[in-house]
Structure formats: structure tokens, C-alpha cells
N, C-alpha and C. Protein backbone atom coordinates (compact mmCIF):
# COMPACT_ATOMS: atom_id res chain seq x y z
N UNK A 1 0.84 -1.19 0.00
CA UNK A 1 0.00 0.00 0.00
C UNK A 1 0.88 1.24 0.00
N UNK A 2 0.48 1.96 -1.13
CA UNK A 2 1.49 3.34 -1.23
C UNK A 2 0.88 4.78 -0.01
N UNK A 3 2.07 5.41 0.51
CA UNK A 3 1.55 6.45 1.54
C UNK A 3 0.56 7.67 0.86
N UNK A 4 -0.03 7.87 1.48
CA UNK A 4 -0.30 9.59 1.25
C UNK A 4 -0.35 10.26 1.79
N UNK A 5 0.51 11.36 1.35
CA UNK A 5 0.61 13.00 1.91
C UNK A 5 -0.58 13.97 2.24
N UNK A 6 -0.62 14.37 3.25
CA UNK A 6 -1.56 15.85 3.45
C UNK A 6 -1.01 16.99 4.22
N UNK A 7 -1.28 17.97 3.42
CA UNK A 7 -1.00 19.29 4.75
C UNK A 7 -2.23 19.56 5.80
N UNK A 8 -1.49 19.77 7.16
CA UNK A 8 -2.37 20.23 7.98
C UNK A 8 -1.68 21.13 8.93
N UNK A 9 -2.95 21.80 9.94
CA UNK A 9 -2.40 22.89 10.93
C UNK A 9 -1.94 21.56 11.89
N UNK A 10 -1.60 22.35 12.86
CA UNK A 10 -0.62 21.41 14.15
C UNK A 10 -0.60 21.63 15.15
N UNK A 11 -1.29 21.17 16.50
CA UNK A 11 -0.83 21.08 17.47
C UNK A 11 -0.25 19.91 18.34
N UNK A 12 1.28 20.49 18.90
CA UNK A 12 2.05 19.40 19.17
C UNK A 12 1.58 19.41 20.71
N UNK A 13 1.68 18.19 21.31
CA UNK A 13 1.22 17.95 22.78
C UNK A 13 1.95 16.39 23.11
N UNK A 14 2.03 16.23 24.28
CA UNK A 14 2.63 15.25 24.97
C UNK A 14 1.29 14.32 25.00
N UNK A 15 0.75 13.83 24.22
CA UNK A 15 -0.77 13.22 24.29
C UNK A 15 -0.52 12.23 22.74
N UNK A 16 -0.52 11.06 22.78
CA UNK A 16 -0.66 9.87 21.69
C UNK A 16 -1.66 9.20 21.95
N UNK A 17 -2.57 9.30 20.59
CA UNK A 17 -3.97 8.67 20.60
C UNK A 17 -4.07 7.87 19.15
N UNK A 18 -4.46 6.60 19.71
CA UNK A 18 -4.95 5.46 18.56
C UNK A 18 -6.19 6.15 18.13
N UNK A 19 -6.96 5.18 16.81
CA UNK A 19 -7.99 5.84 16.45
C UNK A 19 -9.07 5.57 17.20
N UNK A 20 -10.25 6.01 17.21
CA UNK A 20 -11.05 5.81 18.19
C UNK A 20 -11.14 6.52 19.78
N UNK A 21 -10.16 6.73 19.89
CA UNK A 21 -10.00 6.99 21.06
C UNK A 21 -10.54 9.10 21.71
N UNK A 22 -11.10 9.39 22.82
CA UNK A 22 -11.11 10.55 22.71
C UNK A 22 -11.29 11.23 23.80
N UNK A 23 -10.15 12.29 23.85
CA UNK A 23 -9.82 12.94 24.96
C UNK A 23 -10.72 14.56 25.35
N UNK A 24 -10.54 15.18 26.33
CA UNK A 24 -10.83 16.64 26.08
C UNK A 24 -9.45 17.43 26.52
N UNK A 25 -9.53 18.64 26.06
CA UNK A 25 -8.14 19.38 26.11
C UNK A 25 -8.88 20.99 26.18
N UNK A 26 -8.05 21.65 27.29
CA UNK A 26 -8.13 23.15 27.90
C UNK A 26 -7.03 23.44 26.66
N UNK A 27 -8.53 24.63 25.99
CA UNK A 27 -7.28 25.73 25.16
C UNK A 27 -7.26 26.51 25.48
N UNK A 28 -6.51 27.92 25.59
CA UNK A 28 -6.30 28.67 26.67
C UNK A 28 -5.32 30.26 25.52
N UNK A 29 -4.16 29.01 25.45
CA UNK A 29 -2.97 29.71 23.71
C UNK A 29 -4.05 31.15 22.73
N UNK A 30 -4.10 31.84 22.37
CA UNK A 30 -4.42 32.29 21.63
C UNK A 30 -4.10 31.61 20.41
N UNK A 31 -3.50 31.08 19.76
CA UNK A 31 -2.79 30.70 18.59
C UNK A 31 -3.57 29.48 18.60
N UNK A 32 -4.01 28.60 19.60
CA UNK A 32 -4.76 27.42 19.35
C UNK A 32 -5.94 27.41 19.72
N UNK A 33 -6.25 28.66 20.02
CA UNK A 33 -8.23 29.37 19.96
C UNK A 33 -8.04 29.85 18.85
N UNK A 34 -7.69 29.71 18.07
CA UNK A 34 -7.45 30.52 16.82
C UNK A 34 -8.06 29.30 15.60
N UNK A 35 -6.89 28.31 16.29
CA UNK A 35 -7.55 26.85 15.31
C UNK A 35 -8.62 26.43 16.05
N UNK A 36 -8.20 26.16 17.04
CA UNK A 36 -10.40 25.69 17.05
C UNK A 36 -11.44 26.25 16.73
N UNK A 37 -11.11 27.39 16.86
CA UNK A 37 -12.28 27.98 16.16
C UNK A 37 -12.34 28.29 14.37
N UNK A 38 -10.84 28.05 13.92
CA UNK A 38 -11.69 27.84 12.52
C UNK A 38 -12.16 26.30 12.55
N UNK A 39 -11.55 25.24 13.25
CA UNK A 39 -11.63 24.14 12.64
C UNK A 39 -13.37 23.42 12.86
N UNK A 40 -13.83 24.54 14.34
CA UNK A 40 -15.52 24.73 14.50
C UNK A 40 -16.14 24.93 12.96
N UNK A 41 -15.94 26.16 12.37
CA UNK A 41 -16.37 26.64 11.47
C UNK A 41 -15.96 25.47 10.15
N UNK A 42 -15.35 25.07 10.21
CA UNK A 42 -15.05 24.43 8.58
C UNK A 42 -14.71 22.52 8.86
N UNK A 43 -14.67 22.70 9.82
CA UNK A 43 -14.52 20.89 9.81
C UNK A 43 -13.25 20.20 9.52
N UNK A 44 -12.35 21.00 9.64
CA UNK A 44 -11.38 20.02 9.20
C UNK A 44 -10.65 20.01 9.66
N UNK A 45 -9.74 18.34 10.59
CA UNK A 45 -9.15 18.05 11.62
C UNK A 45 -7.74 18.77 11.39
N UNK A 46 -6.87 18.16 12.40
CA UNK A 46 -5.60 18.76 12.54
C UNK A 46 -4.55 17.48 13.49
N UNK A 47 -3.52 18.00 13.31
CA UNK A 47 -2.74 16.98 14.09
C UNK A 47 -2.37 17.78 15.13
N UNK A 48 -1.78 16.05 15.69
CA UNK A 48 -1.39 16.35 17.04
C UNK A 48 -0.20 15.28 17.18
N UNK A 49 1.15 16.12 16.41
CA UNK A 49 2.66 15.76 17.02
C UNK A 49 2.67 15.38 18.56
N UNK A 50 3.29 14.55 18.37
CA UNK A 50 3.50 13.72 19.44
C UNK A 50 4.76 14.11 20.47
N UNK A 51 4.56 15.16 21.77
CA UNK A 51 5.89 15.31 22.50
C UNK A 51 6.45 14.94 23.45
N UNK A 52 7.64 13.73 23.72
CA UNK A 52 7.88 13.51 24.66
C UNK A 52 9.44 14.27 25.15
N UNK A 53 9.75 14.17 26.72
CA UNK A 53 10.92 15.59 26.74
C UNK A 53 10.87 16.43 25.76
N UNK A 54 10.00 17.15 25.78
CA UNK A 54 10.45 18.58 24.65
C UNK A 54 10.55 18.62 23.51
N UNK A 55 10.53 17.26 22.89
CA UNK A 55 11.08 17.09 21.55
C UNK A 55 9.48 16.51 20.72
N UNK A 56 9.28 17.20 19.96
CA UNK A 56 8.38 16.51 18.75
C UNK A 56 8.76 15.12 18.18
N UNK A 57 8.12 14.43 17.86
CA UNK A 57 8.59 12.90 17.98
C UNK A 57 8.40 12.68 16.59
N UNK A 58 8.69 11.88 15.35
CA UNK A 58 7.81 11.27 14.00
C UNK A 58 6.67 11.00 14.15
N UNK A 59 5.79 10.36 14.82
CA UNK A 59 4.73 10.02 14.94
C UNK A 59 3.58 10.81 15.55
N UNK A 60 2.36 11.18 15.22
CA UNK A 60 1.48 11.67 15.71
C UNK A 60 -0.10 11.36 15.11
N UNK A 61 -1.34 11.82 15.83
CA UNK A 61 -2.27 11.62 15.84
C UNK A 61 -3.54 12.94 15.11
N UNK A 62 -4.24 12.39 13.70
CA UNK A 62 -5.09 13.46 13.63
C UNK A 62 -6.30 13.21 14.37
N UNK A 63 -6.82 14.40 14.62
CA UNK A 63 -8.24 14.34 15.08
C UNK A 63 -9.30 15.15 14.37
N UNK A 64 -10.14 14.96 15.17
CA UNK A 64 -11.03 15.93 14.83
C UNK A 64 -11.80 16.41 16.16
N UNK A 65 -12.82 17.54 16.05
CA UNK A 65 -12.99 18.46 16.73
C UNK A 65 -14.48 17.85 16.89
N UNK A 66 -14.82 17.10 18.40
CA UNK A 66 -16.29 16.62 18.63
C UNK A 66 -17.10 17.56 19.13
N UNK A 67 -16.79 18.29 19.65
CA UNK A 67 -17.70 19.52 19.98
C UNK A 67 -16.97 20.66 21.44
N UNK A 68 -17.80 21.61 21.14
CA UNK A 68 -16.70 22.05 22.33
C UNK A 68 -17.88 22.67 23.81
N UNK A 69 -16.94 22.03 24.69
CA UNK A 69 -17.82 21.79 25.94
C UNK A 69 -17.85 22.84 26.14
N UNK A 70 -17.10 24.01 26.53
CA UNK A 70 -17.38 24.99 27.79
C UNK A 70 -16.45 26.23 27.24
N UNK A 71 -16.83 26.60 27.24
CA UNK A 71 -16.48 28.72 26.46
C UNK A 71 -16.28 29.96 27.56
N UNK A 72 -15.42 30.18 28.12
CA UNK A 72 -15.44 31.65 29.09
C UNK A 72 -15.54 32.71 28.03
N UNK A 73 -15.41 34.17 28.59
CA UNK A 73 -15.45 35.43 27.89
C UNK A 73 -14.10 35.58 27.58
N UNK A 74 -12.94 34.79 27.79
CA UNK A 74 -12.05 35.41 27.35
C UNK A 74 -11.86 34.15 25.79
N UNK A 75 -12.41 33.43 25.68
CA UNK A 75 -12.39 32.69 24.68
C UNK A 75 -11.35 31.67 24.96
N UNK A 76 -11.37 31.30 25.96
CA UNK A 76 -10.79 30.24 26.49
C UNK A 76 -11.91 28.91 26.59
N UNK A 77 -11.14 27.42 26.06
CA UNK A 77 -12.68 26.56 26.30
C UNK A 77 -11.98 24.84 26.47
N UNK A 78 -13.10 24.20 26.82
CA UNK A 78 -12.66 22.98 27.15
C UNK A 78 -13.27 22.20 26.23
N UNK A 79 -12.61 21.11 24.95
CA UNK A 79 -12.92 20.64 23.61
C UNK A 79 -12.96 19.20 23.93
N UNK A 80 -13.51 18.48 23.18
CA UNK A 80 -13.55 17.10 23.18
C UNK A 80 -13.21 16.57 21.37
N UNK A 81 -11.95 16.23 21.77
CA UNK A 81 -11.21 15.77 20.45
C UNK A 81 -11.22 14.07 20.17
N UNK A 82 -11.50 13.82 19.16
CA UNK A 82 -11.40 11.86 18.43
C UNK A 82 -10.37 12.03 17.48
N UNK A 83 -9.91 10.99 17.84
CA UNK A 83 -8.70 10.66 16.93
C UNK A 83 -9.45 9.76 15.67
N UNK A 84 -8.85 10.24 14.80
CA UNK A 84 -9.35 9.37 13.36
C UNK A 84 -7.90 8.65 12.78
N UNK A 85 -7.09 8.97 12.78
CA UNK A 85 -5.82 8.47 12.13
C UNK A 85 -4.75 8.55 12.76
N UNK A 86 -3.25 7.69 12.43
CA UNK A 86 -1.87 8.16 12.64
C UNK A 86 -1.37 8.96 11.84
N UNK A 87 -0.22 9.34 12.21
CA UNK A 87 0.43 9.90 10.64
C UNK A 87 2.04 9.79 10.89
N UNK A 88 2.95 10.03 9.89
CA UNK A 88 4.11 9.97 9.94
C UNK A 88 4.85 11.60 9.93
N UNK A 89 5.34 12.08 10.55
CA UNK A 89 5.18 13.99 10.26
C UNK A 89 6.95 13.92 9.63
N UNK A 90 6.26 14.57 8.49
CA UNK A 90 7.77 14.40 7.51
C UNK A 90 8.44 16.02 7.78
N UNK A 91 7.30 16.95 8.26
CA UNK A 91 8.09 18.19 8.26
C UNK A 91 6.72 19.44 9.18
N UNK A 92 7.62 20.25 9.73
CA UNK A 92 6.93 21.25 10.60
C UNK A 92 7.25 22.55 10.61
N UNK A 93 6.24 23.27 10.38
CA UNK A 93 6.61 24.83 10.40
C UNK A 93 6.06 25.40 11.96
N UNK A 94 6.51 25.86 12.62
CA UNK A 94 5.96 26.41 13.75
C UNK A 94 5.19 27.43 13.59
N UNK A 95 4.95 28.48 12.51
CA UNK A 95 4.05 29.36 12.35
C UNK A 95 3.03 29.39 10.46
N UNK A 96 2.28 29.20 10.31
CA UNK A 96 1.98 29.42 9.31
C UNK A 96 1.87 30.79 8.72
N UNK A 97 1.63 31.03 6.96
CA UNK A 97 1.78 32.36 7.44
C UNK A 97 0.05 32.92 7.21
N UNK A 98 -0.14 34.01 7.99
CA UNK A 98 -1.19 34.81 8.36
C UNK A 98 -1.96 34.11 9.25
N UNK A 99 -1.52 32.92 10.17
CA UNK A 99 -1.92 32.19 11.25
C UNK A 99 -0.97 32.33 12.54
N UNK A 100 -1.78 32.32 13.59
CA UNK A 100 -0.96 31.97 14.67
C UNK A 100 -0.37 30.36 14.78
N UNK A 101 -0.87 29.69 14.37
CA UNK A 101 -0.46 28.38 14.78
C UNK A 101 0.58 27.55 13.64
N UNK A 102 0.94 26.59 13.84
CA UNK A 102 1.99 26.17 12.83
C UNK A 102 1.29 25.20 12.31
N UNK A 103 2.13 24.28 11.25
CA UNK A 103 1.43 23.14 10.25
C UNK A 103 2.33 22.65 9.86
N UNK A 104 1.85 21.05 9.32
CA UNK A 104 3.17 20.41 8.46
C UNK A 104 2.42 19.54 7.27
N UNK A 105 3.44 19.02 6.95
CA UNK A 105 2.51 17.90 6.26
C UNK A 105 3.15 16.20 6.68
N UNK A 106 2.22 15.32 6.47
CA UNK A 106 2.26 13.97 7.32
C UNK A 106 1.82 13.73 6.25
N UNK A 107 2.07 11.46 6.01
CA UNK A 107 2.12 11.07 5.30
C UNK A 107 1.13 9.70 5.89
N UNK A 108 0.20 9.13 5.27
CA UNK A 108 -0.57 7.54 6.50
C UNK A 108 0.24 6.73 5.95
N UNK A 109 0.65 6.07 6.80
CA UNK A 109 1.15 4.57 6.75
C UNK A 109 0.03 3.36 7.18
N UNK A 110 0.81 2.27 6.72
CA UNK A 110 -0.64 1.44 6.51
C UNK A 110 -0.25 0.87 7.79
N UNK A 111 -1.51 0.70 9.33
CA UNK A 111 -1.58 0.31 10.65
C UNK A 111 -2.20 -1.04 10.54
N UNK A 112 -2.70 -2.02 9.43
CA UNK A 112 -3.84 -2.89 9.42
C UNK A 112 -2.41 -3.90 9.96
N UNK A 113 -2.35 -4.04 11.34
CA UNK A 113 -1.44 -4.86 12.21
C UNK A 113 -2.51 -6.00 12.32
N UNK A 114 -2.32 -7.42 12.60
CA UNK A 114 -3.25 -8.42 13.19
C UNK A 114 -2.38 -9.33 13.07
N UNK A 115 -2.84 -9.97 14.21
CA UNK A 115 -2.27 -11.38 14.56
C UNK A 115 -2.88 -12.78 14.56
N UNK A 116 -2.83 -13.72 14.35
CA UNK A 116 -3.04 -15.05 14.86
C UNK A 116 -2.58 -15.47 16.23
N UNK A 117 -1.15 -15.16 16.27
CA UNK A 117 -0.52 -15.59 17.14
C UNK A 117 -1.44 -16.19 18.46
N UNK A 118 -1.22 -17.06 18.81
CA UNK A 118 -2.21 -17.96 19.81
C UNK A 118 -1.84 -17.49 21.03
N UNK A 119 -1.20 -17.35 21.32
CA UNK A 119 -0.62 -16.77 22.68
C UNK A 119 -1.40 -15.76 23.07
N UNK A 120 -1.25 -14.90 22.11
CA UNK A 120 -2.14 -13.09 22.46
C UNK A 120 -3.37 -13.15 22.06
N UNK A 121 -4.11 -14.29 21.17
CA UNK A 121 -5.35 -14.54 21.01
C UNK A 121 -5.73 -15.63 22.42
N UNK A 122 -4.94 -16.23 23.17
CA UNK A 122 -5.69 -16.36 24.10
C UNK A 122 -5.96 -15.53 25.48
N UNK A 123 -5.18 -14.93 25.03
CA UNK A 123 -4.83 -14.22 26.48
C UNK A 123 -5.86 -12.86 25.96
N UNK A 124 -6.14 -12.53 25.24
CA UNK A 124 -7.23 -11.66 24.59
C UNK A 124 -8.77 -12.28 25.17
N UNK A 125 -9.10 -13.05 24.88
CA UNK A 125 -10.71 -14.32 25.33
C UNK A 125 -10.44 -14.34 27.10
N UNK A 126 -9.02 -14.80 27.62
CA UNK A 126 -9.28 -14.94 28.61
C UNK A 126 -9.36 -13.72 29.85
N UNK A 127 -8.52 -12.75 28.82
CA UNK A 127 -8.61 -11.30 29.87
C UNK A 127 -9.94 -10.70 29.63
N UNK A 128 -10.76 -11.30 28.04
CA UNK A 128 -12.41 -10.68 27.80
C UNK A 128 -12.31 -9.00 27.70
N UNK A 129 -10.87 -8.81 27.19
CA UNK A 129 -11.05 -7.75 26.76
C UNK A 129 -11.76 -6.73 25.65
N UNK A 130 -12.53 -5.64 25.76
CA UNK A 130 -13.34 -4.86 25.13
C UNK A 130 -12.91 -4.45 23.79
N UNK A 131 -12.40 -5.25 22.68
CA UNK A 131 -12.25 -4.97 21.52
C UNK A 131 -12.66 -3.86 20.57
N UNK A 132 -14.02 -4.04 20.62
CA UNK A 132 -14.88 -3.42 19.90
C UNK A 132 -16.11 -3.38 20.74
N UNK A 133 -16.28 -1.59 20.68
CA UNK A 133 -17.30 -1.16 21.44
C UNK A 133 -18.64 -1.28 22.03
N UNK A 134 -19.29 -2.74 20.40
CA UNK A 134 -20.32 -2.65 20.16
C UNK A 134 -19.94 -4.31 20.40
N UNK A 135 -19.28 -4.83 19.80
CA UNK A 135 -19.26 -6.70 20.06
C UNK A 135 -18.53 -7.30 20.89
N UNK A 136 -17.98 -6.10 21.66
CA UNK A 136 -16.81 -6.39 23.04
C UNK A 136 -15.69 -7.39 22.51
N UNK A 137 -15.84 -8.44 23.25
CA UNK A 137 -14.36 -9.22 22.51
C UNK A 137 -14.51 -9.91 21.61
N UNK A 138 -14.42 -9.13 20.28
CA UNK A 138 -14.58 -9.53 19.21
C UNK A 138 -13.52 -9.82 18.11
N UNK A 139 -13.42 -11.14 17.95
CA UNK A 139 -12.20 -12.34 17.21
C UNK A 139 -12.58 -12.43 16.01
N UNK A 140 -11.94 -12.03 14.97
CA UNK A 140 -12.63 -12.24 14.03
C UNK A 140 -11.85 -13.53 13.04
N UNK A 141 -12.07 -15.17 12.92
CA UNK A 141 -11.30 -15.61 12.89
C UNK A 141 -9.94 -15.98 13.39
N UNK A 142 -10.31 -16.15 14.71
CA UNK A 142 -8.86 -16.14 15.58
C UNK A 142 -7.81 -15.02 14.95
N UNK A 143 -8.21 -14.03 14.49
CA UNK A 143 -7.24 -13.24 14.46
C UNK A 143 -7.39 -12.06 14.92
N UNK A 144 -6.72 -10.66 15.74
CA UNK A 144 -6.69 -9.64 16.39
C UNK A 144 -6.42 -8.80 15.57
N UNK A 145 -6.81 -7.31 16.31
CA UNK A 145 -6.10 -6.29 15.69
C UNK A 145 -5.46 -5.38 16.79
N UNK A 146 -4.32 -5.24 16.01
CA UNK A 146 -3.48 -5.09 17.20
C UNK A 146 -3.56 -3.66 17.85
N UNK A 147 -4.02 -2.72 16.70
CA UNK A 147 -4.13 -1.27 17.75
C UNK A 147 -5.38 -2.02 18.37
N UNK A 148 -6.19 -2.81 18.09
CA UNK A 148 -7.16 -2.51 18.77
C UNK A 148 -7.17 -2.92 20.67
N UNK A 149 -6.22 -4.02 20.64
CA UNK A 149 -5.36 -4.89 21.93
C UNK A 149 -5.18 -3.53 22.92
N UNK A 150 -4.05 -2.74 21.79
CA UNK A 150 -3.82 -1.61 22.37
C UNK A 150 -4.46 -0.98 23.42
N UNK A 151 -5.32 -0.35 22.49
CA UNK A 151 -6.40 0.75 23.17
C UNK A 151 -7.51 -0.29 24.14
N UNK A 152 -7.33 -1.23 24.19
CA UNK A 152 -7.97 -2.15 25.27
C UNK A 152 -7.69 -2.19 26.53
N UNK A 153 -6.16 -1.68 26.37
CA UNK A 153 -5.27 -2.50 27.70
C UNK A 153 -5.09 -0.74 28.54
N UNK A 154 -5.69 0.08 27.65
CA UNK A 154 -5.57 1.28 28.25
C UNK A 154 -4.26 2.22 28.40
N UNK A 155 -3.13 1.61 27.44
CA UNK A 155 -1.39 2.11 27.82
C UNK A 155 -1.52 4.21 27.59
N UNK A 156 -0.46 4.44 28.21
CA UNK A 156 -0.46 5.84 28.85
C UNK A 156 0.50 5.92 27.20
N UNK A 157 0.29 7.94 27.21
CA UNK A 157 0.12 8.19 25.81
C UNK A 157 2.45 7.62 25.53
N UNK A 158 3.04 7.76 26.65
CA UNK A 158 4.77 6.68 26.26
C UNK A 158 4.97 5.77 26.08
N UNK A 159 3.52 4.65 26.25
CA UNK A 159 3.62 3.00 26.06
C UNK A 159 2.79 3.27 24.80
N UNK A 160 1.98 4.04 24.30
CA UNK A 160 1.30 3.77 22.76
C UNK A 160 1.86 4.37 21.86
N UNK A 161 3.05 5.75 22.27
CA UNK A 161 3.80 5.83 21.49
C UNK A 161 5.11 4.85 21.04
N UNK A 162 5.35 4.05 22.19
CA UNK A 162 6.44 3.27 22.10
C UNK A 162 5.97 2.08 21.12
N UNK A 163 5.17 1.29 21.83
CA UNK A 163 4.38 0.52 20.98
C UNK A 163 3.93 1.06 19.60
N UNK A 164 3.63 1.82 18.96
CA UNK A 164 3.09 2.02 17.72
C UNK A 164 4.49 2.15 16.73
N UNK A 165 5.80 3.11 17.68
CA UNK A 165 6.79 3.42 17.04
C UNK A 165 7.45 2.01 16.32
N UNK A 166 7.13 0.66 16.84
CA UNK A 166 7.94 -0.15 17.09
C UNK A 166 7.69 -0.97 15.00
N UNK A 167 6.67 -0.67 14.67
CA UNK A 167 6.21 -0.74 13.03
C UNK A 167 7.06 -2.25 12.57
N UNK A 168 6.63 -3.36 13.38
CA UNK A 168 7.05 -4.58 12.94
C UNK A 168 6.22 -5.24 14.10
N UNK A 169 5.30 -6.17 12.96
CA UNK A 169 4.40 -6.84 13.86
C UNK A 169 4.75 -7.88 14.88
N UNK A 170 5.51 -8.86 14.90
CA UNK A 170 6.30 -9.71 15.75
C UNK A 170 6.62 -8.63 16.92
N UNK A 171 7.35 -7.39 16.90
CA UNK A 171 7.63 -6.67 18.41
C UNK A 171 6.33 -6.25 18.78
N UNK A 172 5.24 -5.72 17.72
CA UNK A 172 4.17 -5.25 18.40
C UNK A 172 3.47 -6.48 19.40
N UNK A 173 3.66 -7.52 18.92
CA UNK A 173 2.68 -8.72 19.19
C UNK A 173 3.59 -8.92 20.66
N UNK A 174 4.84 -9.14 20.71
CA UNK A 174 5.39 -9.32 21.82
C UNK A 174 5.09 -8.33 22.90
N UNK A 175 5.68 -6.99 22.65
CA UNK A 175 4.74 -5.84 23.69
C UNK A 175 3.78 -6.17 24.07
N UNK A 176 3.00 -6.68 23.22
CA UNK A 176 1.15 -6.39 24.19
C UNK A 176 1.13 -7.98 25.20
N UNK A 177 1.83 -9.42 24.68
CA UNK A 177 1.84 -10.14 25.55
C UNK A 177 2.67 -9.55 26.70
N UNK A 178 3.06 -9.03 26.39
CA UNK A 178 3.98 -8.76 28.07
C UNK A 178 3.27 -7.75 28.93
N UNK A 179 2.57 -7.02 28.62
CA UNK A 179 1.67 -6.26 29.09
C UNK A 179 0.53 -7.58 28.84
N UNK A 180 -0.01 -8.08 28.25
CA UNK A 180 -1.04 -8.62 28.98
C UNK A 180 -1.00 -9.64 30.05
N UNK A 181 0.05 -10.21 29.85
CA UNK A 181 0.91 -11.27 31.30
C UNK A 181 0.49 -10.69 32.19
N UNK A 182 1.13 -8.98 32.21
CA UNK A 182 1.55 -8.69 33.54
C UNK A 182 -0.30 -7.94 33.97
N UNK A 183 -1.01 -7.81 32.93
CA UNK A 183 -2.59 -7.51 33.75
C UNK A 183 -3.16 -8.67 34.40
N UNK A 184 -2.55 -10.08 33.35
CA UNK A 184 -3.54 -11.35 33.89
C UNK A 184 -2.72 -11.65 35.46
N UNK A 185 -1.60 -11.02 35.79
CA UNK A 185 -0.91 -11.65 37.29
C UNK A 185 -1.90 -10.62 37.98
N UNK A 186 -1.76 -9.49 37.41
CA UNK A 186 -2.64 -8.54 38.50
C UNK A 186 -3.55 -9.02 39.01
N UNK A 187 -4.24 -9.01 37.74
CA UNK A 187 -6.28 -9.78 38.64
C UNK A 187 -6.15 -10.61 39.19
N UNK A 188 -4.97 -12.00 38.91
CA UNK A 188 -4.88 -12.92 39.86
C UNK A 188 -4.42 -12.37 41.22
N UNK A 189 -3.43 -11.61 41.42
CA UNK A 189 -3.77 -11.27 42.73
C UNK A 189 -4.34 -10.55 43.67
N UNK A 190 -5.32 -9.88 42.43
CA UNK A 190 -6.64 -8.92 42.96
C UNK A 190 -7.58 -10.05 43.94
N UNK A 191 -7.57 -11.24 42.63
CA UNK A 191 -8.46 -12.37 42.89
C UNK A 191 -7.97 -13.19 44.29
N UNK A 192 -6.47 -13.58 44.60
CA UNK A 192 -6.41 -13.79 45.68
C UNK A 192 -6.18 -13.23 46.85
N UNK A 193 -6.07 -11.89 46.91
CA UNK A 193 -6.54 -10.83 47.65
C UNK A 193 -8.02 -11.00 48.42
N UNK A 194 -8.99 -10.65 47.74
CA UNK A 194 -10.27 -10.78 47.39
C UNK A 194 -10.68 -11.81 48.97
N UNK A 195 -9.97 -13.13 47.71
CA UNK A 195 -10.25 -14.77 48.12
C UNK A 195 -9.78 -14.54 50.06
N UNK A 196 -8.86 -13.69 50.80
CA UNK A 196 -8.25 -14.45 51.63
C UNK A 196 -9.00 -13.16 52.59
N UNK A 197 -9.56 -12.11 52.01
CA UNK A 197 -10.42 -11.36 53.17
C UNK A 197 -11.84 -12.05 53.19
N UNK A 198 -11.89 -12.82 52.13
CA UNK A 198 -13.78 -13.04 52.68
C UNK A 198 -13.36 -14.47 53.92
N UNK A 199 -12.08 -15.39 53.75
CA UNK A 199 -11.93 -16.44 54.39
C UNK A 199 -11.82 -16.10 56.23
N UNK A 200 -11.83 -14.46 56.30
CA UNK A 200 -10.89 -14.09 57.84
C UNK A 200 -13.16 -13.55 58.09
């Protein structure tokens, strides 16, 4: 599958989001009340570079703009953003011109990750994790999808950047068993926790 390029405006944030997924965010910046409010008016998402220490990372997340919760007089407001895509950010301008805010252009790479692998398909059934929103743990042919594992297991925005950065399915597949190991020891000792206060 060949990439494709788009330009978009940009805001960079310490925040990595799979698709589906959706956060709210205090804008406050003039320069990024500037884009929400055109992107109110005209619909059309924007990214969100990915920053960890200070540094803009390759990888980031577009979204789009779900509605915006709460508006003061100084035009300050609290937004509720969905992620629709990844992207690869090949280049960044920090200011556009006759905008406050900056832009780049990003390129999609193809994410259709899935596994067979038996290991992480069982440990998927037996943790009954929430796949899909609507069919919960949903296998489609013993096979997974792996952002979808992801955004199941709930990882903080340095484990989904790490994990996504990793763009070879064998390490992705290994990451999420090791994170799912270490949830299935948890509940077990949630579970024998549990087990040894109802026995007293």
C-alpha cells in the first residue's frame, strides 16, 4: 500500500492517541483558539505531534474536533477531540503564514497490524477484553487487531507511542503479551486478595 501525503495545521502535545480513542483538552494559547475555532467553522481536523521531553517525535495523531464543551469570555474553552488516524510527520513549520499556529505535512502509513498468534489470542478471550465497542471481545477468525489490543489494555500516551513506534508486527505482538501477562498476574492477585479477606 502506497503512503499519502496531506498538509495540515498542528498542534504538538505530549498526548498519543490510537484511532477511536477521545480525549478533552483546555485551550487557553491564543494561537490554538485561533484553530479551534476555525476548525468549528469548517470541519477540518488537525494533528497532534507527538511530544515527549520537549522534543516533537515522528509520529502523531489526527483528530477531529467533537464539539466544544465549555467557552469563558475570554475565549478560552474545554474541547472534546477523536482521533481518526496516525500519521508519519515528515516536516513542521511552527508558524503558518497569516496564522498563529503552525502546520506540516504527514504522510498515513498502513496500521492494518493483526495477529493469529495464539498466545495473544488467548490471552485476549481470557482477559475478555473490550475490543470493539459494540461486540466487546470480538475475534474475528482467531485473528486480532493489534491497535485494537492496544487501546484495550488502556497504555499511557509513552507505552502507545512506544508501541506504535515499534512498526514490525512480531515486536508489536510481543509488547502487548507482556503487558497482557503482567494484567492477567494482577487480577490474579486482585483475585487472591479478594479470596483471603472473605476467608478471615
Amino acid at each position: 500500500m502506497g503512503s499519502t501525503t496531506k498538509y495540515m495545521a498542528m498542534f504538538p502535545l505530549p498526548v498519543f492517541l490510537l484511532p477511536g480513542e477521545e480525549i478533552p483538552l483546555r485551550i487557553f494559547e491564543p494561537r490554538y483558539k485561533q484553530l479551534i475555532n476555525e476548525c468549528n467553522e469548517t470541519g477540518d481536523t488537525f494533528g497532534i505531534p507527538y511530544v515527549s521531553n520537549d522534543n516533537i517525535k515522528s509520529y502523531g495523531s489526527e483528530v477531529e474536533l467533537v464539539n466544544i464543551v465549555a467557552k469563558n469570555s475570554l475565549g478560552e474553552m474545554v474541547i472534546l477531540i477523536k482521533a481518526i488516524a496516525n500519521f508519519h510527520l515528515l516536516n513542521l513549520k511552527e508558524k503558518l503564514p497569516d496564522k498563529l499556529y503552525g502546520g506540516g505535512i504527514i504522510e498515513y502509513i498502513d496500521d492494518r497490524f493483526t495477529t493469529t498468534n495464539p498466545e495473544l489470542v488467548v490471552l485476549v478471550k481470557k482477559l475478555n477484553l473490550n475490543l470493539d465497542p459494540i461486540m466487546g471481545s470480538l475475534i474475528t477468525g482467531d485473528s486480532v487487531n493489534l491497535m485494537n489490543v492496544a487501546k484495550a489494555i488502556q497504555l499511557d500516551s509513552d507505552e502507545k507511542f512506544a508501541f506504535y513506534s515499534l512498526r514490525n508486527e512480531k515486536q508489536m505482538v510481543n509488547y502487548l503479551i507482556k503487558r497482557l501477562r503482567f494484567i492477567e498476574h494482577i487480577q490474579l492477585q486482585e483475585k487472591l486478595l479478594e479470596n483471603n479477606f472473605s476467608l478471615n
